[in-house]
Protein backbone atom coordinates (compact mmCIF):
# COMPACT_ATOMS: atom_id res chain seq x y z
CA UNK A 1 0.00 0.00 0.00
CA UNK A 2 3.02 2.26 0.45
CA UNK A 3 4.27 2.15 -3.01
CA UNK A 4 0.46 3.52 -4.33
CA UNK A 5 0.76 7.02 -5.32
CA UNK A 6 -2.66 7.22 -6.90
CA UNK A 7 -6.03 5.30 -8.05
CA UNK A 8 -7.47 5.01 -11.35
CA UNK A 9 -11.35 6.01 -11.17
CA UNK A 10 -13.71 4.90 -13.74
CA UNK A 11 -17.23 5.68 -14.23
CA UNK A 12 -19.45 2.64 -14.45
CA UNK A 13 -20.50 1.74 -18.01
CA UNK A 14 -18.30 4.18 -20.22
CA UNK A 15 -15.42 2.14 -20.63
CA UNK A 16 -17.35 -1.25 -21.97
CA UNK A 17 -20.43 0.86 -23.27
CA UNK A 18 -23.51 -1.64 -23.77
CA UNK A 19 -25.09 -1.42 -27.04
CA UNK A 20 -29.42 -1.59 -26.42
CA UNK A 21 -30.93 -4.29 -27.81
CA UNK A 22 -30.20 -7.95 -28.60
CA UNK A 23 -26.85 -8.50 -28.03
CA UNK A 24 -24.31 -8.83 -30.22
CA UNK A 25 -20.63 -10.07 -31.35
CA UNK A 26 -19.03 -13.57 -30.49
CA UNK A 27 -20.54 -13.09 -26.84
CA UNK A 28 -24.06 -13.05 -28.22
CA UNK A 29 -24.56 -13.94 -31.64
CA UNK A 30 -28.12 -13.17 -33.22
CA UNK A 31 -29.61 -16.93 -33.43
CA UNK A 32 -30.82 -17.99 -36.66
CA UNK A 33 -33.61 -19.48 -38.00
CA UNK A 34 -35.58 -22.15 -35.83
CA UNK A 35 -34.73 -25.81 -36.80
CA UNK A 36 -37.68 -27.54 -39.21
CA UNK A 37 -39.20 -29.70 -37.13
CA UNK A 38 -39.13 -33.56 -38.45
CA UNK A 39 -41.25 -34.81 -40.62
CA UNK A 40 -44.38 -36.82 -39.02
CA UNK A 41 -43.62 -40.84 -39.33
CA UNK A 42 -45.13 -42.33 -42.59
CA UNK A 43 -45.85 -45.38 -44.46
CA UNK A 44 -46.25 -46.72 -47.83
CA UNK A 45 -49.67 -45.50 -48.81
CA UNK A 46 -52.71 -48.92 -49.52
CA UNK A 47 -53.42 -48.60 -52.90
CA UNK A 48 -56.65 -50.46 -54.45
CA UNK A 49 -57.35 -51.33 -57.87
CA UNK A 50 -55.79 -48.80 -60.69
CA UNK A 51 -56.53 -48.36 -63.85
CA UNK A 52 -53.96 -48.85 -66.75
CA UNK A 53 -52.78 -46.01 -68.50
CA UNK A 54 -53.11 -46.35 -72.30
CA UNK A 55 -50.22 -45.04 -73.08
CA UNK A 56 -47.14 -43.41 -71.48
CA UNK A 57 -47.23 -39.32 -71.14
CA UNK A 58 -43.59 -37.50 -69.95
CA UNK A 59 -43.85 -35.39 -67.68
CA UNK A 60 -42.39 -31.57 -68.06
CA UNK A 61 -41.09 -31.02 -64.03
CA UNK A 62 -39.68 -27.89 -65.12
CA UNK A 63 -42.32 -26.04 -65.36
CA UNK A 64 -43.92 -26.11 -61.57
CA UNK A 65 -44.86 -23.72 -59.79
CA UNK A 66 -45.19 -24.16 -55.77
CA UNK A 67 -47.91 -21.62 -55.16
CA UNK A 68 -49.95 -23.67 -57.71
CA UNK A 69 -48.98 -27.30 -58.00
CA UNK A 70 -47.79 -28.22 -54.63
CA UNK A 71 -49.79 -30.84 -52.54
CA UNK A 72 -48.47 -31.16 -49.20
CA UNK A 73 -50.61 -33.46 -48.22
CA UNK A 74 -50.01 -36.35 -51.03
CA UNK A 75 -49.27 -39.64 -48.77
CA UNK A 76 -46.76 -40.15 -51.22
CA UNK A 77 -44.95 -37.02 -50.51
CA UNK A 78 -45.52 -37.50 -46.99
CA UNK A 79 -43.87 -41.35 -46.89
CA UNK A 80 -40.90 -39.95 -48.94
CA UNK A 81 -40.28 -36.90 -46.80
CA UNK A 82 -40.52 -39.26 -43.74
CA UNK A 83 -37.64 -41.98 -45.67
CA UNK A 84 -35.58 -39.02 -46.51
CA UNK A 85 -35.40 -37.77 -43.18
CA UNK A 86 -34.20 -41.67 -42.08
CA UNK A 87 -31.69 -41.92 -45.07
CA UNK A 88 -30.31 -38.30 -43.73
CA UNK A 89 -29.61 -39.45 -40.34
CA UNK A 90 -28.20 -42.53 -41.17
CA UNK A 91 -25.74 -40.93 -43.73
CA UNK A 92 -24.77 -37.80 -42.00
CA UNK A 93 -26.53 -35.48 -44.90
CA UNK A 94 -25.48 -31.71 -43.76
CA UNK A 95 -28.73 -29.94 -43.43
CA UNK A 96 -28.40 -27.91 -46.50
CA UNK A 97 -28.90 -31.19 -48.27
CA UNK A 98 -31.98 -32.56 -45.82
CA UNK A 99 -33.24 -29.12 -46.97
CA UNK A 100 -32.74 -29.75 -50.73
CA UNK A 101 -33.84 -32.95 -51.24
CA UNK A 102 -36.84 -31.79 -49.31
CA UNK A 103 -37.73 -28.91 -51.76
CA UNK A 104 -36.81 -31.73 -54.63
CA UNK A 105 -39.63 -34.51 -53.38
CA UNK A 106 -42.00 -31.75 -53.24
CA UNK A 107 -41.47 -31.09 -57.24
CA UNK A 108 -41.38 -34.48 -58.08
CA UNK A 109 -43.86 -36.25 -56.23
CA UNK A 110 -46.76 -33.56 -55.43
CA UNK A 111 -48.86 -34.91 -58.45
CA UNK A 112 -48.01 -38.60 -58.10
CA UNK A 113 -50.83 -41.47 -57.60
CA UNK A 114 -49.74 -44.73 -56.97
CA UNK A 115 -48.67 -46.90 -60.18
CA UNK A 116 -46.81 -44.19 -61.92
CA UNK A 117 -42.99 -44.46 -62.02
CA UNK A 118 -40.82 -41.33 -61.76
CA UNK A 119 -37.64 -41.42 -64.68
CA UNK A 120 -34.69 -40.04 -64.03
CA UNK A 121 -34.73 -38.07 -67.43
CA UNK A 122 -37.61 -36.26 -66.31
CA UNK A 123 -36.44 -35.15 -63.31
CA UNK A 124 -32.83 -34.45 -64.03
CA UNK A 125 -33.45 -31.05 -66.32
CA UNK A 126 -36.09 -29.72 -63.50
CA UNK A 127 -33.56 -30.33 -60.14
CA UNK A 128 -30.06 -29.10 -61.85
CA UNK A 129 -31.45 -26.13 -63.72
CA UNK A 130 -32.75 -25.50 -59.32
CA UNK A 131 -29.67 -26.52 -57.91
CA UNK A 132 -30.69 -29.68 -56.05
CA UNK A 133 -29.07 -32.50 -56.06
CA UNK A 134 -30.28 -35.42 -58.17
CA UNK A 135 -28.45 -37.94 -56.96
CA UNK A 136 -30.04 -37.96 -52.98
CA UNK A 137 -33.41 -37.58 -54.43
CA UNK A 138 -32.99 -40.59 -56.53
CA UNK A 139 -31.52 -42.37 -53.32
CA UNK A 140 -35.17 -41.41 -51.83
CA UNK A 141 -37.46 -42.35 -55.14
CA UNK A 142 -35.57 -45.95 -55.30
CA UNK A 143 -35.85 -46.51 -51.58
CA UNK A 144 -39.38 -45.98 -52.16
CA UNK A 145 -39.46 -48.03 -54.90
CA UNK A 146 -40.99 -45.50 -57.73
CA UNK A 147 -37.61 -44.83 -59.23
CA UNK A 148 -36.99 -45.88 -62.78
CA UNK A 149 -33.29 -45.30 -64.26
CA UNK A 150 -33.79 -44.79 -67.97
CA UNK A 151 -30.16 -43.55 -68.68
CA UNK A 152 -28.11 -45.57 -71.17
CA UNK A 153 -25.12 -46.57 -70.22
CA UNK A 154 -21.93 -45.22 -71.09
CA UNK A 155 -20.79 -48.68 -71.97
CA UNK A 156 -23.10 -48.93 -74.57
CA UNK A 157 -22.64 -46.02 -76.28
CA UNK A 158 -18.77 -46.50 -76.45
CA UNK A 159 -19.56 -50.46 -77.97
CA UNK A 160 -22.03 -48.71 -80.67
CA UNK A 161 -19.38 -46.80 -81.79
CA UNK A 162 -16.80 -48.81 -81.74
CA UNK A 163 -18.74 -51.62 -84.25
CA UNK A 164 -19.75 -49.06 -86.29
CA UNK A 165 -18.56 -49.93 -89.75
CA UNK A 166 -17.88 -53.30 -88.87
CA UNK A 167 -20.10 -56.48 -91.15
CA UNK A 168 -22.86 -57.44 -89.82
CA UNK A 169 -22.32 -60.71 -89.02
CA UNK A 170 -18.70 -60.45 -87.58
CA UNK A 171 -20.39 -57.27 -85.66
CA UNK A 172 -23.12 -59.82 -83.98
CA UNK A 173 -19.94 -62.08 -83.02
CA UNK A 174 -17.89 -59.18 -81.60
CA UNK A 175 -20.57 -57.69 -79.76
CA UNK A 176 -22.10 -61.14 -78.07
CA UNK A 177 -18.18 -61.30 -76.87
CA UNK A 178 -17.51 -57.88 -75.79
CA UNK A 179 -20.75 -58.33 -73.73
CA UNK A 180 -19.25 -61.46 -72.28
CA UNK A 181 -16.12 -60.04 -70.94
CA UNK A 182 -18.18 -57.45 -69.24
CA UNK A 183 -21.55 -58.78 -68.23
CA UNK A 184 -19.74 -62.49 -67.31
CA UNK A 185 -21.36 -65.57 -68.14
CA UNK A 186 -22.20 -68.84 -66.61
CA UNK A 187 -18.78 -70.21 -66.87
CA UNK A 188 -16.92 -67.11 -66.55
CA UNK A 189 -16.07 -63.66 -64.19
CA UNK A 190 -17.02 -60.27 -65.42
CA UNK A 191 -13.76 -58.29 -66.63
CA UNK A 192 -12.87 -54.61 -65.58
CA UNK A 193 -14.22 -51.89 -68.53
CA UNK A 194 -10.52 -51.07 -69.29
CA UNK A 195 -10.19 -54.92 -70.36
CA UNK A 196 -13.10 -54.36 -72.36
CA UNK A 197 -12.08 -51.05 -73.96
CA UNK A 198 -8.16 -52.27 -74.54
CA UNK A 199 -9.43 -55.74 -76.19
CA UNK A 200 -11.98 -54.07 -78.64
CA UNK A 201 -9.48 -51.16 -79.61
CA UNK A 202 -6.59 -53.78 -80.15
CA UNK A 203 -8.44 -55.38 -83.21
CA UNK A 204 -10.97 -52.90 -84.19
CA UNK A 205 -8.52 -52.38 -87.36
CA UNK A 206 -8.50 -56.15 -87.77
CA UNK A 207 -12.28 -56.02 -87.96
CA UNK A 208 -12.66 -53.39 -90.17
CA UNK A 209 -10.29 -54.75 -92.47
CA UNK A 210 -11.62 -58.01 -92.57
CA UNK A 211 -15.08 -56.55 -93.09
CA UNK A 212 -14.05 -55.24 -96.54
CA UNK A 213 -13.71 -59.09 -97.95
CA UNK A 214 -15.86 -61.21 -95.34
CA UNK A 215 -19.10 -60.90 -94.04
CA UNK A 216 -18.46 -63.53 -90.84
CA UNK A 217 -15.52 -64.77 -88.81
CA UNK A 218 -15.85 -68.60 -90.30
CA UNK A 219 -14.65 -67.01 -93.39
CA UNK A 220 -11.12 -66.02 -92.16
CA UNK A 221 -8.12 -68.03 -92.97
CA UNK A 222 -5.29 -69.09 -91.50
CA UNK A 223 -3.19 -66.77 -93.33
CA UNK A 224 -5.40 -63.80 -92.72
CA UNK A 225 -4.88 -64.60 -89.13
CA UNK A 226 -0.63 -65.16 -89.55
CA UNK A 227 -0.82 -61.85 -91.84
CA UNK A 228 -2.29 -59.54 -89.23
CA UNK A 229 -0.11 -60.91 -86.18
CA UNK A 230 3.26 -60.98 -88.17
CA UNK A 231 2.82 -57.14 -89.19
CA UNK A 232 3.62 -56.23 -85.16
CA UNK A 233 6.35 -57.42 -82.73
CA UNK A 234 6.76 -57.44 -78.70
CA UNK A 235 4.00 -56.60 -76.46
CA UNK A 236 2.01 -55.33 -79.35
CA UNK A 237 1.90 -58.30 -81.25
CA UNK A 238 1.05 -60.66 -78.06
CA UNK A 239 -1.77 -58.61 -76.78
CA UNK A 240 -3.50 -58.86 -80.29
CA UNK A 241 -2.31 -62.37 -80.25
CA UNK A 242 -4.30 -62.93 -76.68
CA UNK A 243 -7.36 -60.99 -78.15
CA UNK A 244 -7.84 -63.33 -80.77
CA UNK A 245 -7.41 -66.38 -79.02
CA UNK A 246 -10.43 -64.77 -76.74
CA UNK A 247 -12.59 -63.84 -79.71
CA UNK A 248 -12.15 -67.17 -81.58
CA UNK A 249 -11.97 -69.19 -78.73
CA UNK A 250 -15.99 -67.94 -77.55
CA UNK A 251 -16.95 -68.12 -80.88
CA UNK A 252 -16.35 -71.97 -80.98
CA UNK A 253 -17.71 -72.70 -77.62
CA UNK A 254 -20.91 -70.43 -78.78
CA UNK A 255 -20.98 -72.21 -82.26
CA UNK A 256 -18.98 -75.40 -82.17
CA UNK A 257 -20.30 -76.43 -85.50
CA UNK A 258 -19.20 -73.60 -87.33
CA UNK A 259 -16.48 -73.57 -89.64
CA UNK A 260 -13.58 -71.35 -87.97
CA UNK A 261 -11.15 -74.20 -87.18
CA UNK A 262 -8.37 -72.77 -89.67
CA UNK A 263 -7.91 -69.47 -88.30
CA UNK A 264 -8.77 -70.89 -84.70
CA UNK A 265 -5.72 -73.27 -85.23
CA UNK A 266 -3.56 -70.69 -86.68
CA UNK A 267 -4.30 -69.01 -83.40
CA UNK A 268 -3.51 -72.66 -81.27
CA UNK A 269 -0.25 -72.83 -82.96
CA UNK A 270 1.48 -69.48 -82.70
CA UNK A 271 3.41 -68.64 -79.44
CA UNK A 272 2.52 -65.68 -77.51
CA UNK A 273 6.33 -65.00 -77.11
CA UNK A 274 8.15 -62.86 -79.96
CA UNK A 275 10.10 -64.06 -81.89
CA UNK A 276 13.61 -64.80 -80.43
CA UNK A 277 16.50 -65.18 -82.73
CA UNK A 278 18.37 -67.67 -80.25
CA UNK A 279 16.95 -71.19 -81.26
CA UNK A 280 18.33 -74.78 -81.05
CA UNK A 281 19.65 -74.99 -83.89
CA UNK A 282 22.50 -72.34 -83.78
CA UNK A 283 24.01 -73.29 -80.05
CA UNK A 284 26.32 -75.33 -81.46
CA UNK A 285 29.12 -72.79 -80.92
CA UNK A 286 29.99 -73.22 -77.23
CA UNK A 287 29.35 -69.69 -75.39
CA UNK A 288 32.91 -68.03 -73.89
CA UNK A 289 33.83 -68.73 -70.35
CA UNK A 290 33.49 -66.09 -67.50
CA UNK A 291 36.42 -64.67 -65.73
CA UNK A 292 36.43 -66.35 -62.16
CA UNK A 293 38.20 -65.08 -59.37
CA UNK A 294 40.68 -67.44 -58.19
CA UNK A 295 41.97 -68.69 -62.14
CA UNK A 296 40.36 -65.92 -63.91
CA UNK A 297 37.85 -68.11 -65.92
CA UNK A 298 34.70 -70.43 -64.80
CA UNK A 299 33.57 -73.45 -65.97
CA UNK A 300 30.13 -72.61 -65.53
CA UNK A 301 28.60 -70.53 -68.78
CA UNK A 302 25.46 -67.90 -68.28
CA UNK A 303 22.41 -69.34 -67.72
CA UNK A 304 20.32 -69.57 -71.21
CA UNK A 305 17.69 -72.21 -71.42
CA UNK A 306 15.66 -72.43 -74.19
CA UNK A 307 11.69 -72.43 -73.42
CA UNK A 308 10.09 -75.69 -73.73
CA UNK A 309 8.39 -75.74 -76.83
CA UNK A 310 5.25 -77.57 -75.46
CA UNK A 311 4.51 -74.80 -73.50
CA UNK A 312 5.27 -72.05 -75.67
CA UNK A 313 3.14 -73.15 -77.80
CA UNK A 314 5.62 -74.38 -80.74
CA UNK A 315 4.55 -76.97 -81.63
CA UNK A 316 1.01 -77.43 -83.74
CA UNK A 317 -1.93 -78.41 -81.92
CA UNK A 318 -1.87 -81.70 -84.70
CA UNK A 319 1.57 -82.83 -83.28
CA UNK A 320 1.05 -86.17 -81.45
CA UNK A 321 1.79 -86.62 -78.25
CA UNK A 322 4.32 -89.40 -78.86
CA UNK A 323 6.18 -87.37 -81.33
CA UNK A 324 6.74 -84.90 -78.29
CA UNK A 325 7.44 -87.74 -76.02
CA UNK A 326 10.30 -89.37 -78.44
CA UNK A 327 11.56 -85.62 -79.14
């Protein structure tokens, strides 16, 4: 108490001046708006006998108007309101979204009576030119089970286009594979889309080609087949060589009568390895020896083993199997 000289006086209220009214600032932040309350519970709405439509009328979702063409009180509305709040809880949907979706079901499903279906082409021009979001409404329309996805699918379009020009009846054997490799079959696993894509571009030019003088695959030869394979080398010429083998190969299962067996054993016969200049044949010369360390040269030479011509595939698929055996 010694050491203070003087005191500091303030009047109350002037230095920390309170503003009238709500208050304001991170101390007391103006609320917002009060939270929606949840939709009432709901269930799938009993519906009785309905009448067929004659015919199938698109509906123009664009053009609504909420003051005049919303019903609020459509059970249908009300059971997808009540499923989108359940889907929005269970998938953490940020309340913008809850909001959106919301504002979406009411376009869509305001005029709907049971039996109708609800495409996604007629809702997709209505909720992006808004700003909602198509994909959590259709999440609500297909959990309700009046969803109906009319899109084509991208693989589709890229296998029109890619058998465009192509003869008819080599483009009804292409396509029956290409499905195969992606749809999968009873005896066989789907493929990825990138197998798909990279098999079908890899002898597209074979196709065309061989459209110009044939009309169907049991009309290639054997020395159509050797032509197109010996015009590439390496990795280019094996993964053509392995996309043939997979076309011809389902084409005899599908057809076994049909008449393909040249080009199919053209394709039996030729090795998926390129061709390697090293054969038999010219190892008579005995390879150099390899300095050692103690005398300066080993006994042992470098390790080069020629494949074994069974399974490369050397040999023709006619070769007997004592022939091999003697060999």
């Amino acid at each position: 108490m010694e050491k203070v000289q003087h005191h500091q006086l303030f009047f109350i209220n002037l230095h920390r001046p309170r503003q009238p009214g709500p208050p304001r600032g991170k101390q007391g932040r103006r609320r917002g708006r009060p939270r929606h309350p949840d939709p009432a519970p709901a269930h799938q709405p009993v519906s009785g006998w309905l009448q067929p439509p004659l015919f199938e009328a698109r509906r123009d979702f664009t053009r609504f108007n909420r003051q005049e063409h919303a019903r609020l009180d459509n059970p249908w509305l009300a059971w997808a309101r009540h499923t989108a709040h359940r889907l929005g809880e269970a998938h953490g949907w940020p309340r913008g979204v809850r909001l959106d979706v919301g504002r979406a079901l009411v376009i869509v499903l305001s005029g709907h009576v049971s039996g109708e279906v609800v495409r996604h082409s007629e809702i997709f021009p209505a909720l992006r030119s808004r700003g909602l979001s198509v994909q959590r409404t259709v999440e609500v329309l297909a959990d309700i089970g009046v969803f109906q996805d009319d899109r084509t699918p991208s693989f589709e379009q890229w296998l029109e286009r890619k058998l465009e020009g192509i003869a008819s009846g080599i483009r009804r054997d292409v396509e029956h594979w290409a499905r195969l490799l992606h749809d999968g079959g009873p005896r066989s696993q789907p493929r990825d889309e990138a197998t798909v894509w990279g098999y079908l571009n890899r002898i597209r030019p074979v196709l065309l080609e061989w459209s110009v003088r044939y009309g169907h695959l049991r009309e290639v030869t054997r020395d159509d087949v050797l032509t197109q394979l010996d015009a590439l080398h390496g990795s280019q010429r094996r993964h053509r060589l392995i996309v043939l083998r997979s076309l011809f190969g389902e084409r005899r299962r599908a057809a076994p009568s049909s008449r393909i067996r040249p080009a199919a054993s053209a394709l039996a016969s030729t090795s998926t390895a390129s061709s390697n200049p090293w054969s038999p044949s010219t190892s008579t010369t005995p390879l150099p020896r390899s300095p050692s360390r103690r005398t300066g040269w080993s006994s042992r030479s470098p390790r080069c083993t020629p494949r074994d011509p069974v399974r490369s595939g050397a040999f023709n698929s006619t070769t007997s199997t004592s022939a091999i055996a003697s060999s």
